[in-house]
Protein backbone atom coordinates (compact mmCIF):
# COMPACT_ATOMS: atom_id res chain seq x y z
CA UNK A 1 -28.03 -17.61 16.51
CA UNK A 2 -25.54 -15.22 15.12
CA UNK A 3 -21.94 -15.28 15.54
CA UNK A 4 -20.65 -12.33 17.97
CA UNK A 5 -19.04 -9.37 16.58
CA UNK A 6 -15.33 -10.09 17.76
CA UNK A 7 -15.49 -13.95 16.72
CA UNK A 8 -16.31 -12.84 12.96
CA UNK A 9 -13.42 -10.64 13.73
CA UNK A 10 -10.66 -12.83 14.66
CA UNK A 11 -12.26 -15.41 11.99
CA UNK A 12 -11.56 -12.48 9.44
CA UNK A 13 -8.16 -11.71 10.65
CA UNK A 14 -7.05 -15.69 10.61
CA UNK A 15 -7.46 -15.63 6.55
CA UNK A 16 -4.93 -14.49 4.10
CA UNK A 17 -4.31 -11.01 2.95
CA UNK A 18 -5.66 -11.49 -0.55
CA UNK A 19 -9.06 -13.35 1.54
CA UNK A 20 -9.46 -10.64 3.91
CA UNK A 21 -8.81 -7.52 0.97
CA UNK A 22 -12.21 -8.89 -0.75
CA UNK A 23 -14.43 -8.40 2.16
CA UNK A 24 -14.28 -4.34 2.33
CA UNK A 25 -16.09 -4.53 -1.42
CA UNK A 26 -18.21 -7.30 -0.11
CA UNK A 27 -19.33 -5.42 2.73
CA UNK A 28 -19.55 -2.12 0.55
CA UNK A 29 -21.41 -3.45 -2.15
CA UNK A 30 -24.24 -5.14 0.25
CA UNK A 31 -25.29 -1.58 1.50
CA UNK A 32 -28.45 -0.12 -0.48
CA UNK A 33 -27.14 2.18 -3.26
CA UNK A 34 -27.98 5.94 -2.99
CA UNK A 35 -30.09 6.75 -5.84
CA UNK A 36 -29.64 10.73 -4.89
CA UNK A 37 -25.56 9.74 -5.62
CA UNK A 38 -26.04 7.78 -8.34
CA UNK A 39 -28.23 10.76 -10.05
CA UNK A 40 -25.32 13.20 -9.13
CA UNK A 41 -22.68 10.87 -10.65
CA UNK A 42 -24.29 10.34 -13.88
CA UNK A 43 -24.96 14.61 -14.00
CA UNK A 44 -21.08 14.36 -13.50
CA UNK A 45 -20.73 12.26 -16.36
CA UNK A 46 -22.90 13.81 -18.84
CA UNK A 47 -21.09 16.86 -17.86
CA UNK A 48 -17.66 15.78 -18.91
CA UNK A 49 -18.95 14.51 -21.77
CA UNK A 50 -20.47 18.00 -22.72
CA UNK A 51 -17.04 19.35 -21.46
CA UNK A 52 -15.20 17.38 -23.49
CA UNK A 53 -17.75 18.00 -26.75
CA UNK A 54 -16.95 21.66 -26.13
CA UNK A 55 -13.29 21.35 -26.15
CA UNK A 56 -13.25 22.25 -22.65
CA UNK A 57 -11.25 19.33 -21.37
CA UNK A 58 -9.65 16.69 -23.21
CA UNK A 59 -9.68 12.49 -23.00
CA UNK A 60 -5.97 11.05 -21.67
CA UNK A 61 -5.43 7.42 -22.09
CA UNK A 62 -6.46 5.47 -18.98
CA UNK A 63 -2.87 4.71 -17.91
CA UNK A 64 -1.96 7.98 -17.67
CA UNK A 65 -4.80 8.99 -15.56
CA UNK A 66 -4.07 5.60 -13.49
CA UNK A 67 -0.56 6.56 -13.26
CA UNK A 68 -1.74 10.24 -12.05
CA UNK A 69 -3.63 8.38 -9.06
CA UNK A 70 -1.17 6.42 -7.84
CA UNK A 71 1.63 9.02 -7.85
CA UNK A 72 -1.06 10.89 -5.63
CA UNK A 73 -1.24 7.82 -3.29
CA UNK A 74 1.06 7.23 -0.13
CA UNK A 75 0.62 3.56 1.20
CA UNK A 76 1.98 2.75 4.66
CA UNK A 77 3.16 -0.26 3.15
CA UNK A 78 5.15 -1.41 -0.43
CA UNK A 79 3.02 -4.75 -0.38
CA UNK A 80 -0.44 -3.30 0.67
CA UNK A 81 -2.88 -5.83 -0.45
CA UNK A 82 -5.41 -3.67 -1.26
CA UNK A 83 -2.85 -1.30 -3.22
CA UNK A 84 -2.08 -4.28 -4.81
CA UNK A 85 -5.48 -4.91 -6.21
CA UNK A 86 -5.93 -1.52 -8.20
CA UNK A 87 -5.85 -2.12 -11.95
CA UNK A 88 -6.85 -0.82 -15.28
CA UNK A 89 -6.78 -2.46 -18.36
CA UNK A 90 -4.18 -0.54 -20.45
CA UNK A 91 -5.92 1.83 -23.38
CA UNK A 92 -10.14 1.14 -23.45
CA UNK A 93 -10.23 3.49 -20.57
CA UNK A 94 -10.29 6.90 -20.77
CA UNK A 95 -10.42 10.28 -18.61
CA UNK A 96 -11.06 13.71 -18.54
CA UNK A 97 -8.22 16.36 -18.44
CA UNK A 98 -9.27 20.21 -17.82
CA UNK A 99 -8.12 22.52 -20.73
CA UNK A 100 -8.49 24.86 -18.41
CA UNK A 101 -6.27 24.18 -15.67
């Protein structure tokens, strides 16, 4: 028999932060992907790269990007778990800045 709703709830809710911060990607990640969004993202992709090839845009280290995002973010809370959690490693990754803008 499964477990009711609001007892996997308060099970949830008893674990610590860190515990209970892994189970939004768990539960994300066991929905069937959209193949339509996947398609879309890699159009995206392919064109930044041609962007990019065209001198339209321009690469910018990872960190900077990452440090872009976050200044963009307001957390309700200095020790958000979750906020915690979001990390890059320093230089391999890169992203796309607009020449245009």
């Amino acid at each position: 028999m499964a477990t009711p709703h609001h007892e996997l709830e308060a099970q949830v809710l008893r674990q610590a932060a860190e515990k209970r911060a892994q189970l939004p990607e768990r539960l994300i990640a066991s929905f069937e992907r959209d193949t339509q969004v996947d398609r879309a993202w890699v159009a995206e992709a392919l064109q930044r790269a041609a962007d990019v090839k065209a001198g339209q845009s321009q690469m910018i280290p990872g960190s900077d990007a990452l440090a872009r995002v976050r200044a963009g973010l307001r957390c309700v809370s200095d020790s958000c778990p979750l906020c915690a959690r979001i990390t890059f490693p320093a230089e391999p990754i890169t992203a796309l800045q607009s020449t245009t803008q």
